[in-house]
PDB file of N, CA and C in Angstrom:
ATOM      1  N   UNK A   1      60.511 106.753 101.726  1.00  0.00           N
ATOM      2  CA  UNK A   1      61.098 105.617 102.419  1.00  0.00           C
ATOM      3  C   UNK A   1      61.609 104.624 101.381  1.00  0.00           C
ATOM      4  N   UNK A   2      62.905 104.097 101.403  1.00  0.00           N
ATOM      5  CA  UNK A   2      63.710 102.983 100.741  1.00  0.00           C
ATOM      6  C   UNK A   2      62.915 101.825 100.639  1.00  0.00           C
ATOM      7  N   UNK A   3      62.762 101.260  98.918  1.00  0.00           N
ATOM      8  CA  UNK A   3      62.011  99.977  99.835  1.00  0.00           C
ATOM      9  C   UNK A   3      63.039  99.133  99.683  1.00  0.00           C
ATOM     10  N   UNK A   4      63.725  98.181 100.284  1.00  0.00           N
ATOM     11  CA  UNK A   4      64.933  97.191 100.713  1.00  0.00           C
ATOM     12  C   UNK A   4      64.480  95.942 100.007  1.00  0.00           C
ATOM     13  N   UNK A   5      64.903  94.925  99.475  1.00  0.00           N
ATOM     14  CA  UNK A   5      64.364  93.780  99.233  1.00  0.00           C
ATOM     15  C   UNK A   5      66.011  92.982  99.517  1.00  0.00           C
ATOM     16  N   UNK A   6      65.736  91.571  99.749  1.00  0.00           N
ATOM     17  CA  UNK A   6      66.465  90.574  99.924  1.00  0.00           C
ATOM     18  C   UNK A   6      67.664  90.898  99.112  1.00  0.00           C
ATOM     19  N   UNK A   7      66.612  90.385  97.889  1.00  0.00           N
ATOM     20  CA  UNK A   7      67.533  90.176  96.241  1.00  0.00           C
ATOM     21  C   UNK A   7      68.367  91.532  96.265  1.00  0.00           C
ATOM     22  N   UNK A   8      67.761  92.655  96.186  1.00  0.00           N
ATOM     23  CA  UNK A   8      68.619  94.040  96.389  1.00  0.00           C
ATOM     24  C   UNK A   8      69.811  94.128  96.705  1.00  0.00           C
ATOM     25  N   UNK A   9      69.564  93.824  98.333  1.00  0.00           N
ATOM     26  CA  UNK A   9      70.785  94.163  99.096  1.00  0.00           C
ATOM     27  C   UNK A   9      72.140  93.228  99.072  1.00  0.00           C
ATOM     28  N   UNK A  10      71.219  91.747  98.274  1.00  0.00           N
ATOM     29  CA  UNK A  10      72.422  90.875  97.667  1.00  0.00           C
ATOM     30  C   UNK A  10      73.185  91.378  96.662  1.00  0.00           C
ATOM     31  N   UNK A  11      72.744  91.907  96.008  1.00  0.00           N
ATOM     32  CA  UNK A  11      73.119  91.946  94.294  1.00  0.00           C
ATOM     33  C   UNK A  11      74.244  93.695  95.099  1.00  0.00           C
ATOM     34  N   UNK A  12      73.727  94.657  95.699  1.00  0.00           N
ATOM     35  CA  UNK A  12      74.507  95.539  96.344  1.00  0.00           C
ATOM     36  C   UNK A  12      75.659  95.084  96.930  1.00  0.00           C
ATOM     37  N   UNK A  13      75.297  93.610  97.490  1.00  0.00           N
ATOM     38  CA  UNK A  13      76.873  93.393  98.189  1.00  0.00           C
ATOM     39  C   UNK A  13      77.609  92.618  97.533  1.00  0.00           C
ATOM     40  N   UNK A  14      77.054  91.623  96.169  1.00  0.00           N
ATOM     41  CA  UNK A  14      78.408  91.336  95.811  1.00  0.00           C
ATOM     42  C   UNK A  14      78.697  91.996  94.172  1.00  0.00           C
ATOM     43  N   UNK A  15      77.808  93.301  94.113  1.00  0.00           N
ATOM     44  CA  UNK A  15      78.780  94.639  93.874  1.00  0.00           C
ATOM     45  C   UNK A  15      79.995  95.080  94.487  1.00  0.00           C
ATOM     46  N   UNK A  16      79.484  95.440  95.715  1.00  0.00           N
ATOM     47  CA  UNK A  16      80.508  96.254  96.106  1.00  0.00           C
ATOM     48  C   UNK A  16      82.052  95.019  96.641  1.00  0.00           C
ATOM     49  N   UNK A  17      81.482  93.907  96.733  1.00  0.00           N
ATOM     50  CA  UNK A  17      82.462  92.856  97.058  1.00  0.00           C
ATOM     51  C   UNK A  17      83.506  92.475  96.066  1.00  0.00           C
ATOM     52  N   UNK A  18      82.944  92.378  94.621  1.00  0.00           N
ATOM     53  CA  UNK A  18      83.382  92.551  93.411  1.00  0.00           C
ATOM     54  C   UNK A  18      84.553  94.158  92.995  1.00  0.00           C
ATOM     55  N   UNK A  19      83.907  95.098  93.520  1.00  0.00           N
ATOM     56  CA  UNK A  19      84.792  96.084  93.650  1.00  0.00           C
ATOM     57  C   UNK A  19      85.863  96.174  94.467  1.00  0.00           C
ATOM     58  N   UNK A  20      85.236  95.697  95.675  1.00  0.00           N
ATOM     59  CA  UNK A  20      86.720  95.295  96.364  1.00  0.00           C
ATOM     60  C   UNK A  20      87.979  93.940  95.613  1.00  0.00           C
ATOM     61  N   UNK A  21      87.575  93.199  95.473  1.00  0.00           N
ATOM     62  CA  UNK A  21      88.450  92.117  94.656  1.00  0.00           C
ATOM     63  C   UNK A  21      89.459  93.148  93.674  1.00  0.00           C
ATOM     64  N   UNK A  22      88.729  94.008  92.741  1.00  0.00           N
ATOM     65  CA  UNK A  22      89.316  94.687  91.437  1.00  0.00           C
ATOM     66  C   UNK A  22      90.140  95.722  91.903  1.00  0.00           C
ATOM     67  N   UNK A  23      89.921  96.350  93.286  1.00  0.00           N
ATOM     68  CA  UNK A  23      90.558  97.170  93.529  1.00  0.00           C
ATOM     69  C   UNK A  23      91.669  96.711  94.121  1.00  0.00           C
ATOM     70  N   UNK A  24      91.446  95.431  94.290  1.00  0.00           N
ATOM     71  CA  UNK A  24      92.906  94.663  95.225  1.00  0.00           C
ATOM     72  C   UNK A  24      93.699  94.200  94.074  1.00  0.00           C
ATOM     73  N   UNK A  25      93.430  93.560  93.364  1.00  0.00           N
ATOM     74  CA  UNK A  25      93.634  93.022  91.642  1.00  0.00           C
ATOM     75  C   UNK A  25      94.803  94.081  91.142  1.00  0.00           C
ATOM     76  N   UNK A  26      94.213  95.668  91.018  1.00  0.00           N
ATOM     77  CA  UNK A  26      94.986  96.626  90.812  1.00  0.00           C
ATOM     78  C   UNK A  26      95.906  97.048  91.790  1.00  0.00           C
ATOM     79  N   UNK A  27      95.689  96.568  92.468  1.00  0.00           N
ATOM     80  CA  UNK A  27      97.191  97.480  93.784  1.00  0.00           C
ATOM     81  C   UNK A  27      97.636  96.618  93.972  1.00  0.00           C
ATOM     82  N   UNK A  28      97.879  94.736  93.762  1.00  0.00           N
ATOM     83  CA  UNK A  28      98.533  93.878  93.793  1.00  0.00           C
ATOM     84  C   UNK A  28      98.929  94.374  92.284  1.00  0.00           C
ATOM     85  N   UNK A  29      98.502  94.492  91.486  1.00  0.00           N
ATOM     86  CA  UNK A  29      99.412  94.378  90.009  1.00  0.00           C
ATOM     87  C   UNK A  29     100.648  95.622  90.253  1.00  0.00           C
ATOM     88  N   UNK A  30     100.148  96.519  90.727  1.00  0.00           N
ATOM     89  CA  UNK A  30     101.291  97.631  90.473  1.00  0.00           C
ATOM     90  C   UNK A  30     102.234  97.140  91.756  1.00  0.00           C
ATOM     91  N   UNK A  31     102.066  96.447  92.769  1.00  0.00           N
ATOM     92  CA  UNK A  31     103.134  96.076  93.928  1.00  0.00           C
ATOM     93  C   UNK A  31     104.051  94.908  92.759  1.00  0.00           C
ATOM     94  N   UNK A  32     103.300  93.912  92.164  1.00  0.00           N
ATOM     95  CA  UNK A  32     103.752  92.835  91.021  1.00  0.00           C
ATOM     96  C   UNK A  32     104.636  93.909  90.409  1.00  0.00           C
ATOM     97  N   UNK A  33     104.603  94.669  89.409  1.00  0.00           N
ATOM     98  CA  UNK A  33     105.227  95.358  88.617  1.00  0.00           C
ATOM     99  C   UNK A  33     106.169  95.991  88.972  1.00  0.00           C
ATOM    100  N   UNK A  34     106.188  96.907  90.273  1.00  0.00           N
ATOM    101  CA  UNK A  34     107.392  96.942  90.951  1.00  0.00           C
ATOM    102  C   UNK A  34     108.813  96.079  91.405  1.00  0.00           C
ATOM    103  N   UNK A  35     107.602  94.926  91.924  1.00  0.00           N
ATOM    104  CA  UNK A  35     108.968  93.760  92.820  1.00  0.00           C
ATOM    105  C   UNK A  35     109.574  93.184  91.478  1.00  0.00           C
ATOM    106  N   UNK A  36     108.692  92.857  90.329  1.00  0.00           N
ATOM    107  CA  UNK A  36     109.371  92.203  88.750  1.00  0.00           C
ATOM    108  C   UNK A  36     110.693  92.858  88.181  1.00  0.00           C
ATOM    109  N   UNK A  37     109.983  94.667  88.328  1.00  0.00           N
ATOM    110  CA  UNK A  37     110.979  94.782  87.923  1.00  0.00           C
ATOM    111  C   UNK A  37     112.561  95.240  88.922  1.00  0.00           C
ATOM    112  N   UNK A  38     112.488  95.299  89.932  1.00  0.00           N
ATOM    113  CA  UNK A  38     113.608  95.119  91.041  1.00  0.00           C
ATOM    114  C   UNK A  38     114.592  93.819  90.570  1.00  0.00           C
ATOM    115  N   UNK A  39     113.418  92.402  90.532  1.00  0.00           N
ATOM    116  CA  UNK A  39     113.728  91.630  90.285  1.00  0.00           C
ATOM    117  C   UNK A  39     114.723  91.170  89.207  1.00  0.00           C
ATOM    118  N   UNK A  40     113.948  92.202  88.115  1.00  0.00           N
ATOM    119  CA  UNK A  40     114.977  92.222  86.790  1.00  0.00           C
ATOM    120  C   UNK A  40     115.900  92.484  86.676  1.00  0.00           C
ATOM    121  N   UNK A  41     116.286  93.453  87.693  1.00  0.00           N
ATOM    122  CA  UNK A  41     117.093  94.680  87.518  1.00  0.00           C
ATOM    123  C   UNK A  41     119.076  94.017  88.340  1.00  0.00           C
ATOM    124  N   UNK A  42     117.843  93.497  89.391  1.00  0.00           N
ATOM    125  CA  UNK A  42     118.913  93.185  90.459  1.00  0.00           C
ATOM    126  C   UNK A  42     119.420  91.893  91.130  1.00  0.00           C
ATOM    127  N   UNK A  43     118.595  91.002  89.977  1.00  0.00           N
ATOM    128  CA  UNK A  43     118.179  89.499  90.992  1.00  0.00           C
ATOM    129  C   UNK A  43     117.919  88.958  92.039  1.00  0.00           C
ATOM    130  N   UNK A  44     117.303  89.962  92.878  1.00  0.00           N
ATOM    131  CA  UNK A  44     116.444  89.900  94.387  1.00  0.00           C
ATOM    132  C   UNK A  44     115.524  90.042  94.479  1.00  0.00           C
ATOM    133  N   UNK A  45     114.782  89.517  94.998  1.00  0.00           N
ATOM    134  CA  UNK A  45     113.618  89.695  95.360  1.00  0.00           C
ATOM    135  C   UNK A  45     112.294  88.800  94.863  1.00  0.00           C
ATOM    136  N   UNK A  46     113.080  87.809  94.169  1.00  0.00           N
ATOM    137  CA  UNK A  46     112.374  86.603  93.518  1.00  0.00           C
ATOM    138  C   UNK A  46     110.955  86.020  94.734  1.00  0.00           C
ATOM    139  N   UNK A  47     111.040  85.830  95.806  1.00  0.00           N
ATOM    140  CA  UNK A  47     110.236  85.365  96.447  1.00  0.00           C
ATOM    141  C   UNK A  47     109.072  86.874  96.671  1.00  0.00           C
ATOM    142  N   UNK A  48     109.262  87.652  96.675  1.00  0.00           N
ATOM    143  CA  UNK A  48     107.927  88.653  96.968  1.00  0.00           C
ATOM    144  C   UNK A  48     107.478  88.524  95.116  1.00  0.00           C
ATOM    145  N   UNK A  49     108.604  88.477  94.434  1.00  0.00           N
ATOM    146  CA  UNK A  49     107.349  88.272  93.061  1.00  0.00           C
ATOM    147  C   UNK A  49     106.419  87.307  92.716  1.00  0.00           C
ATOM    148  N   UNK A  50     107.221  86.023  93.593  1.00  0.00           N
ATOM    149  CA  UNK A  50     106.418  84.272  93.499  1.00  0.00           C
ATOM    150  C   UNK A  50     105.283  84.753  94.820  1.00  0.00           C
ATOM    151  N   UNK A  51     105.475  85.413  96.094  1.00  0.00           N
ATOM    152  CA  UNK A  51     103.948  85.835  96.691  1.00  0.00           C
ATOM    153  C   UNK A  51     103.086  86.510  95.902  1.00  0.00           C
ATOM    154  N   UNK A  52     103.188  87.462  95.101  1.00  0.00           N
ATOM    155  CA  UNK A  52     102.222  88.755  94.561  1.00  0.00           C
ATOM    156  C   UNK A  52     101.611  87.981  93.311  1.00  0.00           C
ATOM    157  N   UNK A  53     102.050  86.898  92.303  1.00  0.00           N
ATOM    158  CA  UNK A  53     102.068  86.027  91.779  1.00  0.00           C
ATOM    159  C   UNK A  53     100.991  85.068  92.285  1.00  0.00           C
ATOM    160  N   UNK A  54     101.181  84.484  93.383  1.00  0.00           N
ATOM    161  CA  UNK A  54     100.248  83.549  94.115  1.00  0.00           C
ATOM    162  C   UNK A  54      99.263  84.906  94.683  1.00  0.00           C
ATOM    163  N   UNK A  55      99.096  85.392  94.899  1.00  0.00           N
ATOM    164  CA  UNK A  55      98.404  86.508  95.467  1.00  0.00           C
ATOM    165  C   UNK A  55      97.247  86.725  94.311  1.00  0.00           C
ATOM    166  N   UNK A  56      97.480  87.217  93.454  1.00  0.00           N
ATOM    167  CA  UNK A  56      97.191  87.394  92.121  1.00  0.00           C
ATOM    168  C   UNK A  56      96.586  86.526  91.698  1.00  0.00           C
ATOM    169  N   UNK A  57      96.969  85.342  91.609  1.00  0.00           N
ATOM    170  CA  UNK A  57      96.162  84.237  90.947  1.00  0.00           C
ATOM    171  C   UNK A  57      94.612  83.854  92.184  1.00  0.00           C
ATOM    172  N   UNK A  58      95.091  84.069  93.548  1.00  0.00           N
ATOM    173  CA  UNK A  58      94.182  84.267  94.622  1.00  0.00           C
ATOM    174  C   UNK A  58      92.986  84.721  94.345  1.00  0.00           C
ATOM    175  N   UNK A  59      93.436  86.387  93.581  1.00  0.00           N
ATOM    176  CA  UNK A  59      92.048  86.759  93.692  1.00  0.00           C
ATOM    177  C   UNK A  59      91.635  86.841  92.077  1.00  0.00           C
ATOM    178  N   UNK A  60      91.867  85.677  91.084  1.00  0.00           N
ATOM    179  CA  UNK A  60      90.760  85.458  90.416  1.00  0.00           C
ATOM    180  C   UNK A  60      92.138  86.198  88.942  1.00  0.00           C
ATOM    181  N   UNK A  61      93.083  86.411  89.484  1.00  0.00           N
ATOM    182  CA  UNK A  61      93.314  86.939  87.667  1.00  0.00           C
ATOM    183  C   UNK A  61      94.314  85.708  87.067  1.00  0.00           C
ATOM    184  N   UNK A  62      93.719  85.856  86.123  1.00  0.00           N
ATOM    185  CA  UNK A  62      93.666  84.963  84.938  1.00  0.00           C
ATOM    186  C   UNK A  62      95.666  84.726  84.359  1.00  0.00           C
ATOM    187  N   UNK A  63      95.993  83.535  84.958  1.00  0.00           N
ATOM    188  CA  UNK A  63      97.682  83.357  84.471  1.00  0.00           C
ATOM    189  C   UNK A  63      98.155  84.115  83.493  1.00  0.00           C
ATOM    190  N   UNK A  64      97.507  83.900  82.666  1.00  0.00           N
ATOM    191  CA  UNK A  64      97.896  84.587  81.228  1.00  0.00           C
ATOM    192  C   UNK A  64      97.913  86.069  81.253  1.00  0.00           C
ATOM    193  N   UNK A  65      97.187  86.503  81.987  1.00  0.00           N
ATOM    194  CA  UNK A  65      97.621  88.079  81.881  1.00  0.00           C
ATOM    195  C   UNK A  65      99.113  88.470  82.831  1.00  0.00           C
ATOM    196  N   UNK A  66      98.761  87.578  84.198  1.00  0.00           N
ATOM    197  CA  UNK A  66      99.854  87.721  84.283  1.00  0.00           C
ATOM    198  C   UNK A  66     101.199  87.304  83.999  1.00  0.00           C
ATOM    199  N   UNK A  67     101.458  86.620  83.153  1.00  0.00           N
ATOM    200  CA  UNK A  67     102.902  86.159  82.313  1.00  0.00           C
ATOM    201  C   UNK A  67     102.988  87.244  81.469  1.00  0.00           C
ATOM    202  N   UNK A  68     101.786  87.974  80.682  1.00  0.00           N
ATOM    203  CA  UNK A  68     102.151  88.951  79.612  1.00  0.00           C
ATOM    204  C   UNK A  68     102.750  90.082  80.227  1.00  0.00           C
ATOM    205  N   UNK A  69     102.153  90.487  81.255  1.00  0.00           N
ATOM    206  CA  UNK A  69     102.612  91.987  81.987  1.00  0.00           C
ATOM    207  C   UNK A  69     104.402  91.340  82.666  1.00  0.00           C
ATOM    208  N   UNK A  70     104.220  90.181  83.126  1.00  0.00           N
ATOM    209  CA  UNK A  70     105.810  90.406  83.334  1.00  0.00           C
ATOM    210  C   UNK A  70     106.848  89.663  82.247  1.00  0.00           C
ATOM    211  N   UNK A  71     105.892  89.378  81.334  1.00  0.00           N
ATOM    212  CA  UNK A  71     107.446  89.234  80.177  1.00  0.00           C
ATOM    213  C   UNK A  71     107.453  90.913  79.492  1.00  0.00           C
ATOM    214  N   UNK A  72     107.093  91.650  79.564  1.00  0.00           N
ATOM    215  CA  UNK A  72     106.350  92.768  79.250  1.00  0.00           C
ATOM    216  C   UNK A  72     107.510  93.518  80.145  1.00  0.00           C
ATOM    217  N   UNK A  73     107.850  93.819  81.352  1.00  0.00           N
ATOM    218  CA  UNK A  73     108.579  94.249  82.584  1.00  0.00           C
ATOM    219  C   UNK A  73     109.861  93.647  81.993  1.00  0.00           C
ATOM    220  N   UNK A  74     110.127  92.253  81.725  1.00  0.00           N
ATOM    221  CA  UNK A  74     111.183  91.791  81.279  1.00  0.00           C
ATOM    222  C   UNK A  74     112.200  92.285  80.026  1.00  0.00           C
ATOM    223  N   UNK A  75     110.903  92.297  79.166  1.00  0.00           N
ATOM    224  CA  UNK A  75     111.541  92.963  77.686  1.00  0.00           C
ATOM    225  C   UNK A  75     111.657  94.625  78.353  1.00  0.00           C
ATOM    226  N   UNK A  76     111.011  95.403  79.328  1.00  0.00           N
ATOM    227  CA  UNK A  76     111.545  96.464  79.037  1.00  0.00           C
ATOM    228  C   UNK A  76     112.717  97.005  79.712  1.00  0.00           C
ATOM    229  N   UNK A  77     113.380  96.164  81.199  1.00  0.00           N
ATOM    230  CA  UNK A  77     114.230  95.997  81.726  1.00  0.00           C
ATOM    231  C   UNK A  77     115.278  95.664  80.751  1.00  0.00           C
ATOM    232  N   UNK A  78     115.424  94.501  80.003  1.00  0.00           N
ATOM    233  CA  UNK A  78     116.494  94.302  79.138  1.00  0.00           C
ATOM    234  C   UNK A  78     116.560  95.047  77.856  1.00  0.00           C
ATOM    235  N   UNK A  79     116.145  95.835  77.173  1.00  0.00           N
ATOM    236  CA  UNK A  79     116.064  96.614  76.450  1.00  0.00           C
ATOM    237  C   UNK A  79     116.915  98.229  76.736  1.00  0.00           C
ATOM    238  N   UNK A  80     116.935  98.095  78.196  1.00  0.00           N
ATOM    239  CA  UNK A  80     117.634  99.292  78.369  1.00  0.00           C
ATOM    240  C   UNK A  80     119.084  99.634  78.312  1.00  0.00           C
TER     241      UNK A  80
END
């Protein structure tokens, strides 16, 4: 038989709550990386990159990474 404690089943849920955040983190970055580079490409679509952007910063990631990944999208769009 399981023995359950309080503390346990806390520390289990904001595991798995934490996993959810990171897994959203990552499938907002690659939707980000897409619309950026559309954006680059074509000059549309500026407002779904300023949502995924605010989205992003929502769940906890850090500005600075995201300016690097899309000057990053930028330099490799214009490079081509």
């Amino acid at each position: 038989m399981a023995n359950f404690t309080i503390q346990g089943l806390r520390m289990k849920s904001e595991y798995m709550i934490e996993k959810i955040r990171q897994d959203a983190i990552l499938e907002t970055f690659e939707q980000f990386k897409k619309a950026a580079e559309h954006y680059y490409r074509t000059s549309e679509g500026g407002a779904e990159v300023t949502r995924l952007i605010k989205e992003l910063e929502n769940l906890g990631t850090d500005m600075e990474t995201i300016v690097d990944v899309d000057l990053e999208i930028r330099d490799k769009v214009f490079a081509e």
